[in-house]
N, C-alpha and C. Protein backbone atom coordinates (compact mmCIF):
# COMPACT_ATOMS: atom_id res chain seq x y z
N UNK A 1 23.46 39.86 88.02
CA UNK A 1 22.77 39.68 86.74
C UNK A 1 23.11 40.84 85.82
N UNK A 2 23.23 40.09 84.75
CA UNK A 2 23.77 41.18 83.63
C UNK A 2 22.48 42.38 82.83
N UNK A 3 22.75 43.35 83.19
CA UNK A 3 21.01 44.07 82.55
C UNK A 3 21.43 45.54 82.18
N UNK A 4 20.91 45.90 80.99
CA UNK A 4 21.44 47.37 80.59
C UNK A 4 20.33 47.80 80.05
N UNK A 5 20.04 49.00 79.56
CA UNK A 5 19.51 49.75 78.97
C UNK A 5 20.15 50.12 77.79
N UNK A 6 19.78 50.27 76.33
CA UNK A 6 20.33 51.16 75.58
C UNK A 6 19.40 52.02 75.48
N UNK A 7 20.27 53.04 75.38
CA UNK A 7 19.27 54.61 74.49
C UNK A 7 20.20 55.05 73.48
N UNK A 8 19.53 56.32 73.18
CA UNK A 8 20.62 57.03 71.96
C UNK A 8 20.44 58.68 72.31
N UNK A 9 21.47 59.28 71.73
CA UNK A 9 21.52 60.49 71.54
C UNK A 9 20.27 61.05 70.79
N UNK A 10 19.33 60.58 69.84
CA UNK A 10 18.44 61.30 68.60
C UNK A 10 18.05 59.70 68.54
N UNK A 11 17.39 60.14 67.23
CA UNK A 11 16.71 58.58 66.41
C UNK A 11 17.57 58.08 65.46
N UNK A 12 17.01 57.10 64.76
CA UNK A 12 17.84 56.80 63.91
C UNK A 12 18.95 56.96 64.07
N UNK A 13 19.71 56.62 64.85
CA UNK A 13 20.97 56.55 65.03
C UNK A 13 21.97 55.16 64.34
N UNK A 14 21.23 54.29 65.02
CA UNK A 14 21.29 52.52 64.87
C UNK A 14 21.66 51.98 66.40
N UNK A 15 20.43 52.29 67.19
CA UNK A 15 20.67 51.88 68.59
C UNK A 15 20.14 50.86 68.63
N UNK A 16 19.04 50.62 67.40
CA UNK A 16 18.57 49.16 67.64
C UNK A 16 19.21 48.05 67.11
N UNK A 17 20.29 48.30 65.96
CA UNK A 17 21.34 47.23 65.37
C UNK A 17 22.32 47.10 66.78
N UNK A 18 22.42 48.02 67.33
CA UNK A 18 23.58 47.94 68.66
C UNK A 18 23.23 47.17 69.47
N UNK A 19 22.09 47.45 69.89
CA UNK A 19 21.11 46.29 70.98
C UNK A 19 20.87 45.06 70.75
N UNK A 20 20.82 44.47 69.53
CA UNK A 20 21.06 43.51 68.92
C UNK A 20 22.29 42.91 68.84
N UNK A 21 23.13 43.56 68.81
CA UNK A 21 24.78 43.11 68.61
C UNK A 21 25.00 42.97 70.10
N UNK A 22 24.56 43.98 71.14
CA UNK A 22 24.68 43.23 72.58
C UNK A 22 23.97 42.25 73.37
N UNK A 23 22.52 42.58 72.72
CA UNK A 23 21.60 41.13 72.99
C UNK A 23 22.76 39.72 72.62
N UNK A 24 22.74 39.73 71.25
CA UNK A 24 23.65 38.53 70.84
C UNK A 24 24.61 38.27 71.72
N UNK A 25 25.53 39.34 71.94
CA UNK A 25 26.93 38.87 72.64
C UNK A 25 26.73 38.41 74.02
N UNK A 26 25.42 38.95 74.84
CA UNK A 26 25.24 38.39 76.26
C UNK A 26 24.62 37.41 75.90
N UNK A 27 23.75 36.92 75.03
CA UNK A 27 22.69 35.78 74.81
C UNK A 27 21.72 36.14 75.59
N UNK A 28 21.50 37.60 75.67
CA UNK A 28 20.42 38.03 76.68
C UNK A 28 18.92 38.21 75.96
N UNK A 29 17.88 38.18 77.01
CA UNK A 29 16.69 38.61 76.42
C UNK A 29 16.56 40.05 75.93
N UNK A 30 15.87 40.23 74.73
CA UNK A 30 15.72 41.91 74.43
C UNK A 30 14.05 41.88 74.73
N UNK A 31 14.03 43.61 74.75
CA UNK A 31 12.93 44.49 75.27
C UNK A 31 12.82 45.67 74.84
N UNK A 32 11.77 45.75 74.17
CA UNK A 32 11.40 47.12 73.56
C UNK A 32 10.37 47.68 74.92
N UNK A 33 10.04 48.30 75.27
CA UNK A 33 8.54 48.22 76.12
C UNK A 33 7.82 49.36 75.26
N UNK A 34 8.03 50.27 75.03
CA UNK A 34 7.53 51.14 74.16
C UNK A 34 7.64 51.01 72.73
N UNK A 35 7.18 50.78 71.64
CA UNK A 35 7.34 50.89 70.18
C UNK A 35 6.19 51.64 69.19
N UNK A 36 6.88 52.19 68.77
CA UNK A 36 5.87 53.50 67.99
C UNK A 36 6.31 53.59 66.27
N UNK A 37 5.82 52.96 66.05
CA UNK A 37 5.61 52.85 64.18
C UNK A 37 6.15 51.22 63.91
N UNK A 38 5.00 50.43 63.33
CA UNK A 38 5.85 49.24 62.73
C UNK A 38 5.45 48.87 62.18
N UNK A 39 5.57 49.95 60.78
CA UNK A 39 5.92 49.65 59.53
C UNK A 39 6.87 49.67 58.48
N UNK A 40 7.94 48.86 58.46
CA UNK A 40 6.98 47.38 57.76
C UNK A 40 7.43 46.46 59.30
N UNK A 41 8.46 46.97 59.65
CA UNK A 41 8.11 45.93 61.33
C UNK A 41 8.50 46.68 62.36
N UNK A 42 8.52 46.39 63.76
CA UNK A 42 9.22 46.72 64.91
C UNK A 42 10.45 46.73 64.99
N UNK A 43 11.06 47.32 66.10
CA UNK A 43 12.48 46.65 66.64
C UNK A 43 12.72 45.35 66.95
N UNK A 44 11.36 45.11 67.85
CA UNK A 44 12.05 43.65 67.67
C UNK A 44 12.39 42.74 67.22
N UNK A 45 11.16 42.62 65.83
CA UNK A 45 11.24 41.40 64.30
C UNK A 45 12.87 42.34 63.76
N UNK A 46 13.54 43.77 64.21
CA UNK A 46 14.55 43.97 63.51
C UNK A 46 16.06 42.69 64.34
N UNK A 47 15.37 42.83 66.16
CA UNK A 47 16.80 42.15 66.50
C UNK A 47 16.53 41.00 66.34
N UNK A 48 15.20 40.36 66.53
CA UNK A 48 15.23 38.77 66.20
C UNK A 48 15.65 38.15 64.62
N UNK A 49 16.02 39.61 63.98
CA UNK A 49 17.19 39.01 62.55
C UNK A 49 18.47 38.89 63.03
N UNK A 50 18.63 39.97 63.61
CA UNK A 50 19.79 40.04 64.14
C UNK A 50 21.00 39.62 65.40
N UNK A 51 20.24 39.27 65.77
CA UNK A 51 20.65 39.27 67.40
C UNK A 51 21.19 37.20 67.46
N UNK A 52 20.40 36.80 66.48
CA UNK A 52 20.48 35.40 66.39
C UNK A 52 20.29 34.79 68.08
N UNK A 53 19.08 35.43 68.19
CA UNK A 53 18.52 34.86 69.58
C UNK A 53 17.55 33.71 69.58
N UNK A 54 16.59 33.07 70.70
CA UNK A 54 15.55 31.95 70.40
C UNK A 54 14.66 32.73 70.56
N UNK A 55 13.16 32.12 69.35
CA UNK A 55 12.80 33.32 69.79
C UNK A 55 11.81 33.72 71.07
N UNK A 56 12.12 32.91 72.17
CA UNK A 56 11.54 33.48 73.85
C UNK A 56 12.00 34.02 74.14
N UNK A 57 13.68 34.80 73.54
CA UNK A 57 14.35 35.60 74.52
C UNK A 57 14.13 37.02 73.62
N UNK A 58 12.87 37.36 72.90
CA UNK A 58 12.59 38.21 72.03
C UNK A 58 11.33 38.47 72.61
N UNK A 59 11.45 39.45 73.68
CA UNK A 59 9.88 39.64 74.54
C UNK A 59 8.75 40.75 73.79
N UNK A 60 7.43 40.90 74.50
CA UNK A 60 6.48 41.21 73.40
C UNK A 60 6.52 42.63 74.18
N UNK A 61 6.66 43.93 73.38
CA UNK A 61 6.28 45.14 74.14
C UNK A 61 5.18 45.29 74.99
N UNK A 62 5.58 46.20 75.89
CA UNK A 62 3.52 46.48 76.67
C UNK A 62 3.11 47.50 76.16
N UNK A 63 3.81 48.33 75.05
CA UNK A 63 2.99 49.25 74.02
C UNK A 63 3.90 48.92 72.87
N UNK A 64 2.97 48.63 71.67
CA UNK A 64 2.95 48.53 70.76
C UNK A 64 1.83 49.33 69.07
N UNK A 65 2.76 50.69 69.40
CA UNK A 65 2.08 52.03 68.63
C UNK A 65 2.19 51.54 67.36
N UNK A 66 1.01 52.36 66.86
CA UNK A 66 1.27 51.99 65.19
C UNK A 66 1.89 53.30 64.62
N UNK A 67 1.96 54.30 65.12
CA UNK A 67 2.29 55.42 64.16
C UNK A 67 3.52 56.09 64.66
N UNK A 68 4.65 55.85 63.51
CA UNK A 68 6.60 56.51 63.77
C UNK A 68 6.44 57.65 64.18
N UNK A 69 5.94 58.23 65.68
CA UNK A 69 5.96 59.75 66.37
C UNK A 69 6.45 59.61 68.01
N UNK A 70 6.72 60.56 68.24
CA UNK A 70 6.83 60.49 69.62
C UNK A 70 6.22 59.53 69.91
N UNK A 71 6.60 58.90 71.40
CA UNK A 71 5.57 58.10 72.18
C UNK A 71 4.23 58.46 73.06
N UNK A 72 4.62 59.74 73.23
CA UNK A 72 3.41 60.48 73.62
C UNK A 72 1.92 60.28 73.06
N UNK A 73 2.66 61.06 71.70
CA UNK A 73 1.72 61.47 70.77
C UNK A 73 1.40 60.41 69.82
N UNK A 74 2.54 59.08 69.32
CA UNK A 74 1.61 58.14 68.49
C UNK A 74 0.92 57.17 70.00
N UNK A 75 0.76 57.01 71.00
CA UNK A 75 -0.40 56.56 71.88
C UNK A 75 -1.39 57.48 72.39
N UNK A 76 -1.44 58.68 71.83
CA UNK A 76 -2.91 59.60 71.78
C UNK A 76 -3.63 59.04 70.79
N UNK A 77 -2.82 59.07 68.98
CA UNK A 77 -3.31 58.43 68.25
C UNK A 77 -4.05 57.39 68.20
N UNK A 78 -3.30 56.90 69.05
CA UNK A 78 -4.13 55.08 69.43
C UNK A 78 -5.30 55.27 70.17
N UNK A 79 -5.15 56.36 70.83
CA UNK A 79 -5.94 56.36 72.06
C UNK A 79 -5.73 55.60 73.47
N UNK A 80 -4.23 55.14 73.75
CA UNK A 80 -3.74 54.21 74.76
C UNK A 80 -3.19 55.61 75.57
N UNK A 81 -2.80 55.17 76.63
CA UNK A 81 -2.60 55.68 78.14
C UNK A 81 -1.43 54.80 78.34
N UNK A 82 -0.36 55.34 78.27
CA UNK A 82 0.81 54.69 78.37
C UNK A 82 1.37 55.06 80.27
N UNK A 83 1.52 54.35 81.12
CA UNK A 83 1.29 54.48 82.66
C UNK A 83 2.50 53.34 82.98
N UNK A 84 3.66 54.24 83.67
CA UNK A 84 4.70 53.81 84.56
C UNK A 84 4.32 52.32 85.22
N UNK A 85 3.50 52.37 85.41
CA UNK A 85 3.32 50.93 86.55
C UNK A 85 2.82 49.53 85.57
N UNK A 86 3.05 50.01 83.83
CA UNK A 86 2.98 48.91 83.25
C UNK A 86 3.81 48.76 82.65
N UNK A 87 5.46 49.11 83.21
CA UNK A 87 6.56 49.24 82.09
C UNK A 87 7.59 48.88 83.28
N UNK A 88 7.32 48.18 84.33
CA UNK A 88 7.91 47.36 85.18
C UNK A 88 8.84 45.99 84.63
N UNK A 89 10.16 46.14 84.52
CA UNK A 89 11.05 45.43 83.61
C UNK A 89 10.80 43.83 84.47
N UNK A 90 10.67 43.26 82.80
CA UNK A 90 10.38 41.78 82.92
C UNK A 90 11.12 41.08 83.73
N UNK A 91 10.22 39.68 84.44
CA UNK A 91 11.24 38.96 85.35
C UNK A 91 11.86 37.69 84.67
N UNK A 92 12.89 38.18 83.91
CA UNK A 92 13.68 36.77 83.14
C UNK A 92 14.76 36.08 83.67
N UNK A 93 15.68 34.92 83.75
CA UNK A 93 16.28 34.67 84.04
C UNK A 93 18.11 34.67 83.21
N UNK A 94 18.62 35.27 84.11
CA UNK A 94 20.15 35.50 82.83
C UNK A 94 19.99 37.35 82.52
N UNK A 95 20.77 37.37 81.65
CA UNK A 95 21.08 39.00 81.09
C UNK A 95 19.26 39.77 80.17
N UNK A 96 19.96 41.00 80.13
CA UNK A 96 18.82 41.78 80.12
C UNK A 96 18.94 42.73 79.31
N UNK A 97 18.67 43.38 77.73
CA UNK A 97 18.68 44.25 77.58
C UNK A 97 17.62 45.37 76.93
N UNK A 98 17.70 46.01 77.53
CA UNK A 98 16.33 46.98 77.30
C UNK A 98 16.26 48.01 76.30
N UNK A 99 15.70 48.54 75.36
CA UNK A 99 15.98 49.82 74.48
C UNK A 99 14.80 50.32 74.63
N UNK A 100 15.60 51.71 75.02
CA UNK A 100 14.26 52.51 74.80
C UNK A 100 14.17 53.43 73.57
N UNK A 101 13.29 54.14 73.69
CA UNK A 101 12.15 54.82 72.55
C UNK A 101 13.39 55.86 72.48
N UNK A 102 13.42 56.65 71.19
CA UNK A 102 14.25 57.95 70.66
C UNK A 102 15.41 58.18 71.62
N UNK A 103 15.52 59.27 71.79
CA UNK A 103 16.08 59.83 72.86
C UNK A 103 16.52 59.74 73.91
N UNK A 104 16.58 60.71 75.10
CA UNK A 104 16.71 60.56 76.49
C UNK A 104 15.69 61.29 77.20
N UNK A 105 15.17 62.32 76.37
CA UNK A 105 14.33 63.56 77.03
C UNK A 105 12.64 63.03 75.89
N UNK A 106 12.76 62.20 75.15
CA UNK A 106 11.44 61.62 74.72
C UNK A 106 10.45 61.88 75.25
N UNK A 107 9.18 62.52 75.39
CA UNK A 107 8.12 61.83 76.54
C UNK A 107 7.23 60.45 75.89
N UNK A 108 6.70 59.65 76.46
CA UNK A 108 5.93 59.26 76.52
C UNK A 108 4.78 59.26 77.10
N UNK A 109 4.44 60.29 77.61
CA UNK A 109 3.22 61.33 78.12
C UNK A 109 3.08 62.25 77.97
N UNK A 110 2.45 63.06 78.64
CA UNK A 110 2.34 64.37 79.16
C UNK A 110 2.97 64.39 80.33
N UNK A 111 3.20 63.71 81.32
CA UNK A 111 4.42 64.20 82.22
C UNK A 111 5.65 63.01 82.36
N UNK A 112 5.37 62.25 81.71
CA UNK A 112 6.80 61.42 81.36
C UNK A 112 7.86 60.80 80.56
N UNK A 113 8.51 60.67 80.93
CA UNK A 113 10.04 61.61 79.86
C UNK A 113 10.71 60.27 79.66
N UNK A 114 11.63 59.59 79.31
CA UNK A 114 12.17 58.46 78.70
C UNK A 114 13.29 58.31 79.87
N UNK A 115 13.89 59.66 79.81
CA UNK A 115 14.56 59.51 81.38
C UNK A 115 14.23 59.41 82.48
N UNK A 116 12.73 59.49 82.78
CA UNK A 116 12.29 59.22 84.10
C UNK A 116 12.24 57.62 84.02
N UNK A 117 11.83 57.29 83.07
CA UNK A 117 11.41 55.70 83.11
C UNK A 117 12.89 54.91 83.45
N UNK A 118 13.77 55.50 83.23
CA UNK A 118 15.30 55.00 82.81
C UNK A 118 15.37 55.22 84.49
N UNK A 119 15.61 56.26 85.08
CA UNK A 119 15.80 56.22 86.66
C UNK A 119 14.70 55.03 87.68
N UNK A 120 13.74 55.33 86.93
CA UNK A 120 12.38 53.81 87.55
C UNK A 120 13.22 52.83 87.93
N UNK A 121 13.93 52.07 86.59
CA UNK A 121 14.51 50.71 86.86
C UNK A 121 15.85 51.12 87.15
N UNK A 122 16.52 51.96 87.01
CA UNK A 122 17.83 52.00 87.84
C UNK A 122 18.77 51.04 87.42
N UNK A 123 18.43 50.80 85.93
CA UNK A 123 19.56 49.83 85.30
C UNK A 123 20.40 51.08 84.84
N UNK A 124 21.83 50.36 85.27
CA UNK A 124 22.82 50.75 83.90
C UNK A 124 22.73 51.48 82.35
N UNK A 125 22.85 52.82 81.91
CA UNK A 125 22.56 52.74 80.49
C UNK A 125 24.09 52.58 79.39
N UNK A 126 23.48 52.29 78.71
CA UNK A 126 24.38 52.31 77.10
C UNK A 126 24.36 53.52 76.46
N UNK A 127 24.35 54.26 76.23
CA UNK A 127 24.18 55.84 75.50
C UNK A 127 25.12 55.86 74.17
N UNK A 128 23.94 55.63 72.85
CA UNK A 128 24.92 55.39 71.70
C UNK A 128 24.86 56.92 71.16
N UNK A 129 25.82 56.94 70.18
CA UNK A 129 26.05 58.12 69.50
C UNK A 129 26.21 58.14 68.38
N UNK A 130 25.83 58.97 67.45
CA UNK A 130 26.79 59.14 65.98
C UNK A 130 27.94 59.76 66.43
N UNK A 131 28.67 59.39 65.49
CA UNK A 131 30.40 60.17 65.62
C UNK A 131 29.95 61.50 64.67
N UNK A 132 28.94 61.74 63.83
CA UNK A 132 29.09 63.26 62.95
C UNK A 132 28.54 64.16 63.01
N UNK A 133 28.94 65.35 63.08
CA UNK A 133 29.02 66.57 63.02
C UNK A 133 27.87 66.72 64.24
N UNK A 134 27.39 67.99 65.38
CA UNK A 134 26.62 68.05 66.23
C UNK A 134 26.52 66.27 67.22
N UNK A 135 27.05 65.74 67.35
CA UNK A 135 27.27 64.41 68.16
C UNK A 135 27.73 64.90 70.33
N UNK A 136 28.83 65.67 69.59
CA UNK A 136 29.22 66.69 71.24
C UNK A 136 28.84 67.67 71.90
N UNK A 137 27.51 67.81 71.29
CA UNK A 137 26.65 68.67 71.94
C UNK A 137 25.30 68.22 72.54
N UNK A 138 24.58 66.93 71.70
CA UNK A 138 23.98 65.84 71.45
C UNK A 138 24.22 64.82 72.70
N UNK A 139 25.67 64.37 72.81
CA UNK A 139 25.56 63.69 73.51
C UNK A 139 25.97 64.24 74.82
N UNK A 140 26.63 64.96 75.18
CA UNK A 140 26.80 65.88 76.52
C UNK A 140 25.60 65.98 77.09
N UNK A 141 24.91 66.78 76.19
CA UNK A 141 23.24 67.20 76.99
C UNK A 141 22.64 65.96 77.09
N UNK A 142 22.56 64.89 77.09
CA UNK A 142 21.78 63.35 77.13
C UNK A 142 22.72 62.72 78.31
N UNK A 143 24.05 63.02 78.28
CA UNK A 143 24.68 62.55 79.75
C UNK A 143 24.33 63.22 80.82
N UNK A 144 24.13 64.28 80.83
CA UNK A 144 23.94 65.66 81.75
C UNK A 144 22.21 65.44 82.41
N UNK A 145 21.32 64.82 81.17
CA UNK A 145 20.20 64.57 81.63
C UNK A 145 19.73 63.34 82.36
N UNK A 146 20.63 62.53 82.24
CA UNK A 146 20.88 60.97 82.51
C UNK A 146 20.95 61.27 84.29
N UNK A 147 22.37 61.93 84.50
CA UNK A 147 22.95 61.95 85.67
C UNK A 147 22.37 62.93 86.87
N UNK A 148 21.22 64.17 85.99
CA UNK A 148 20.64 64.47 86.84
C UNK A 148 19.37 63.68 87.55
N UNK A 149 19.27 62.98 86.97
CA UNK A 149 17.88 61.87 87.40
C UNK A 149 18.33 60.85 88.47
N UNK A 150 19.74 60.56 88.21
CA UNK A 150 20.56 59.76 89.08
C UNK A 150 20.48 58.58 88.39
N UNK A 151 20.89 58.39 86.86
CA UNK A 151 20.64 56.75 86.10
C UNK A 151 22.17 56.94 85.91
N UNK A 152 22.55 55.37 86.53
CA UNK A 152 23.69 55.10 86.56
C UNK A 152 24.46 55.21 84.64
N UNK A 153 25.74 55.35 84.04
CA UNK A 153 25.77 55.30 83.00
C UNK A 153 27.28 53.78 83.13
N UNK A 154 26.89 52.67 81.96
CA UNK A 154 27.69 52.23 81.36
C UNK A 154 28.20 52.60 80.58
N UNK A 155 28.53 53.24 80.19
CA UNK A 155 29.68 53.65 78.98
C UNK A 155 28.63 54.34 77.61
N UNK A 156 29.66 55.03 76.60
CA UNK A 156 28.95 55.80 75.61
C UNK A 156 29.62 54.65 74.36
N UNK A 157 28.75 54.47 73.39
CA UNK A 157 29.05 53.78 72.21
C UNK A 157 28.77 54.57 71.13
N UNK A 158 29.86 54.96 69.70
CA UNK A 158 29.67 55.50 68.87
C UNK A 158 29.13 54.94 67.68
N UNK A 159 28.87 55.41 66.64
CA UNK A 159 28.19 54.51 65.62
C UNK A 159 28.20 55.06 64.47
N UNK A 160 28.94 54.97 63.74
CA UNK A 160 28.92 55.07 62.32
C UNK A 160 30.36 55.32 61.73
N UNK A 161 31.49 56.09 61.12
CA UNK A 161 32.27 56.22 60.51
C UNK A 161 32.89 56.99 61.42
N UNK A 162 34.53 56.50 61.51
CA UNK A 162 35.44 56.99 62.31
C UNK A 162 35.72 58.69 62.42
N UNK A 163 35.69 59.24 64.06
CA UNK A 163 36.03 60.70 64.28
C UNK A 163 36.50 60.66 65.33
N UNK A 164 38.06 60.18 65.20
CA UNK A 164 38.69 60.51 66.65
C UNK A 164 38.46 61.78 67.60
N UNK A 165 38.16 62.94 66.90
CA UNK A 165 37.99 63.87 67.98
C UNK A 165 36.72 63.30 68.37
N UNK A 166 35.87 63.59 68.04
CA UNK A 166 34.80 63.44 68.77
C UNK A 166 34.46 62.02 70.00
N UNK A 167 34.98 60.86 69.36
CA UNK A 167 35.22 59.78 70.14
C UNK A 167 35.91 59.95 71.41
N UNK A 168 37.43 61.06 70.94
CA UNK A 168 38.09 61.24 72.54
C UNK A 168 37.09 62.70 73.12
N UNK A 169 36.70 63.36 72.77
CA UNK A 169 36.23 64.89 73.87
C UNK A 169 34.88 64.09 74.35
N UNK A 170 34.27 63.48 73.73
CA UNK A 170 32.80 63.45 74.70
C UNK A 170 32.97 62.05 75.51
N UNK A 171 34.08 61.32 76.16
CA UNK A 171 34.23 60.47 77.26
C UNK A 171 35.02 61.86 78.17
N UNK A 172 35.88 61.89 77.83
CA UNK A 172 36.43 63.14 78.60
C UNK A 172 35.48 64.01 79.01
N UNK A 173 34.81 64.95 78.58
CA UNK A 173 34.22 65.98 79.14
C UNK A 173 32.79 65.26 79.55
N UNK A 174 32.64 64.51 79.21
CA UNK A 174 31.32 63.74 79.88
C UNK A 174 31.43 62.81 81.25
N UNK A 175 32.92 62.24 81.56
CA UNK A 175 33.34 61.56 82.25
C UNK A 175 32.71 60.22 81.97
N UNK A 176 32.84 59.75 81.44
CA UNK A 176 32.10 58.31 80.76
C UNK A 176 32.97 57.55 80.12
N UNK A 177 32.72 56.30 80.51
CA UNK A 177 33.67 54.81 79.72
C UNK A 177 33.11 55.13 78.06
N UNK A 178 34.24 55.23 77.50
CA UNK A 178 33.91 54.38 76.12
C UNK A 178 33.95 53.18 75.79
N UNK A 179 32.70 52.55 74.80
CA UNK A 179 32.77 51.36 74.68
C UNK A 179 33.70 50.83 73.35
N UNK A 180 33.86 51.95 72.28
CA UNK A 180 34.40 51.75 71.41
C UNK A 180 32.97 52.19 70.48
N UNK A 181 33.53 51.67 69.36
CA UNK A 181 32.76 52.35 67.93
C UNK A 181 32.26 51.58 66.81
N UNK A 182 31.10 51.23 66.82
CA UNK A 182 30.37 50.38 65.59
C UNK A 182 30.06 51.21 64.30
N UNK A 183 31.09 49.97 63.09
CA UNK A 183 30.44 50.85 62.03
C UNK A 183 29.40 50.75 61.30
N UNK A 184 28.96 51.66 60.61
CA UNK A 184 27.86 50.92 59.75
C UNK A 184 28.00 50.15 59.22
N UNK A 185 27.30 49.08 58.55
CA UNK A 185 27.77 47.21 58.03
C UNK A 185 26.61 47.19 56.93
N UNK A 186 27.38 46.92 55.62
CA UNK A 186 26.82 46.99 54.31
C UNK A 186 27.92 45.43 53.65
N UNK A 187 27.16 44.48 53.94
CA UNK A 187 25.27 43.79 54.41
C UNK A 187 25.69 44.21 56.16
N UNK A 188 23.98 44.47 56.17
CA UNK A 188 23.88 44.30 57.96
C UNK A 188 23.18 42.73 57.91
N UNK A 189 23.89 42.40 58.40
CA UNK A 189 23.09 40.76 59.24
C UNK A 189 23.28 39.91 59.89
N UNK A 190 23.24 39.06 60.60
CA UNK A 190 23.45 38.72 62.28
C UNK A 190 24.92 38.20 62.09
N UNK A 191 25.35 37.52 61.04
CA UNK A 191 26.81 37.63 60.81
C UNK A 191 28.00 38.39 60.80
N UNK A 192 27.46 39.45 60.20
CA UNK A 192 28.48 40.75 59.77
C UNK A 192 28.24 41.47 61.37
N UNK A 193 26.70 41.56 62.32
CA UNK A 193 26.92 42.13 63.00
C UNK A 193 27.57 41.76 64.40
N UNK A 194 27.49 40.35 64.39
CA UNK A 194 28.17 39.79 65.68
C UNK A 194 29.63 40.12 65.38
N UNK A 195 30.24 39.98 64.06
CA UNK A 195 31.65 39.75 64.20
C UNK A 195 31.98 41.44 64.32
N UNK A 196 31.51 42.51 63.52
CA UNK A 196 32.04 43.74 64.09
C UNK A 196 31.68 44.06 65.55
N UNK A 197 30.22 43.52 66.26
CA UNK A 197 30.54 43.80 67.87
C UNK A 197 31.87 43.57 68.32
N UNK A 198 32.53 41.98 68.31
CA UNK A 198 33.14 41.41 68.91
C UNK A 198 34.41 42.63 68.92
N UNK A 199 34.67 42.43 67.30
CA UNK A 199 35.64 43.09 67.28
C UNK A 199 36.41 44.72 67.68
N UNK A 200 35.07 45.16 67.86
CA UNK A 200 34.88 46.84 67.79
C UNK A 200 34.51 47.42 69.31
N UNK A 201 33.40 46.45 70.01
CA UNK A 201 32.81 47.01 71.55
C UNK A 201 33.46 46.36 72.26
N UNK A 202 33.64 47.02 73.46
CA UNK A 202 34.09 46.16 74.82
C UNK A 202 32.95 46.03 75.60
N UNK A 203 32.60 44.96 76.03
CA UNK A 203 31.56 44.91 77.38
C UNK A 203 31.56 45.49 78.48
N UNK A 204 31.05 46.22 78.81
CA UNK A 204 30.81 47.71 80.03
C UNK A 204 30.99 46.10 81.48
């Protein structure tokens, strides 16, 4: 069964247009389990534009924060208790892809980290990147944190405007598949983004 994880190096990167562009290409179910600010929506009302999925294969988070902060800290806000044993990855049938919250070193507690949750399920990750400026330092330390936990890695995906150096030193010194490089897409929309996946990522 086909099942990945994406994360990212930082925020805002566009790990959730990526997850979308791989949701689409497997026809897999997506999964936020954590979401923290959605306003004016979530990730997921972002991939169910995008992803041109049905929408059952667009599952409902088991936290759903209202305030854009850490996960920690916007479910203090809430006053929710965000607890490992309710972030047990869904039982769907077919491909799988999961995104998590910011980072790699995120917490969503007080003692748990985005990478612990990532070693929990022991899926495969995606690890996207910007290609600019601070990216090879960024993403080194997020592989380095990955592999000490023991989470297997699928490949690193870049994202935004072409930087061959940086594209070739951080598979090399990271030892990691590249998937290739998504650019930013002005219009973004499930059109423009399926056809630059196709054309741009390779499937891990």
């Amino acid at each position: 069964m086909t099942r990945f994880v994406v994360t990212g190096t930082d925020t805002d990167i566009g790990k959730t247009v990526f997850a979308a562009g791989l949701a689409g290409a497997l026809g897999a179910h997506y999964w936020k389990p954590v979401q923290a600010g959605i306003d004016p929506e979530g990730d997921k009302e972002a991939v169910s534009r995008l992803a041109n999925l049905p929408p059952d294969r667009i599952l409902s988070e088991a936290y759903r924060l209202r305030t854009p902060a850490s996960p920690h800290l916007a479910a203090r806000l809430d006053g929710v208790t965000i607890s490992l044993d309710q972030l047990a990855l869904p039982p769907v049938d077919g491909p799988l892809v999961v995104e998590g919250a910011g980072g790699v070193l995120v917490p969503v507690s007080e003692t748990l980290l985005m990478a612990d949750i990532f070693a929990y399920w022991a899926l495969p990750v995606i690890l996207c990147a910007r290609t600019a400026l601070g990216t090879i330092n960024h993403s080194l330390l997020s592989i380095e944190a990955l592999r000490s936990r023991g989470v297997p890695l699928a490949g690193i995906a870049f994202i935004g405007d072409a930087h061959a150096e940086n594209e070739r030193i951080i598979p090399a010194l990271g030892n990691i598949p590249s998937l290739g490089r998504l650019p930013r897409l002005d219009p973004l929309n499930a059109q423009s983004l399926s056809q630059a996946f196709a054309a741009n990522i390779r499937l891990p």
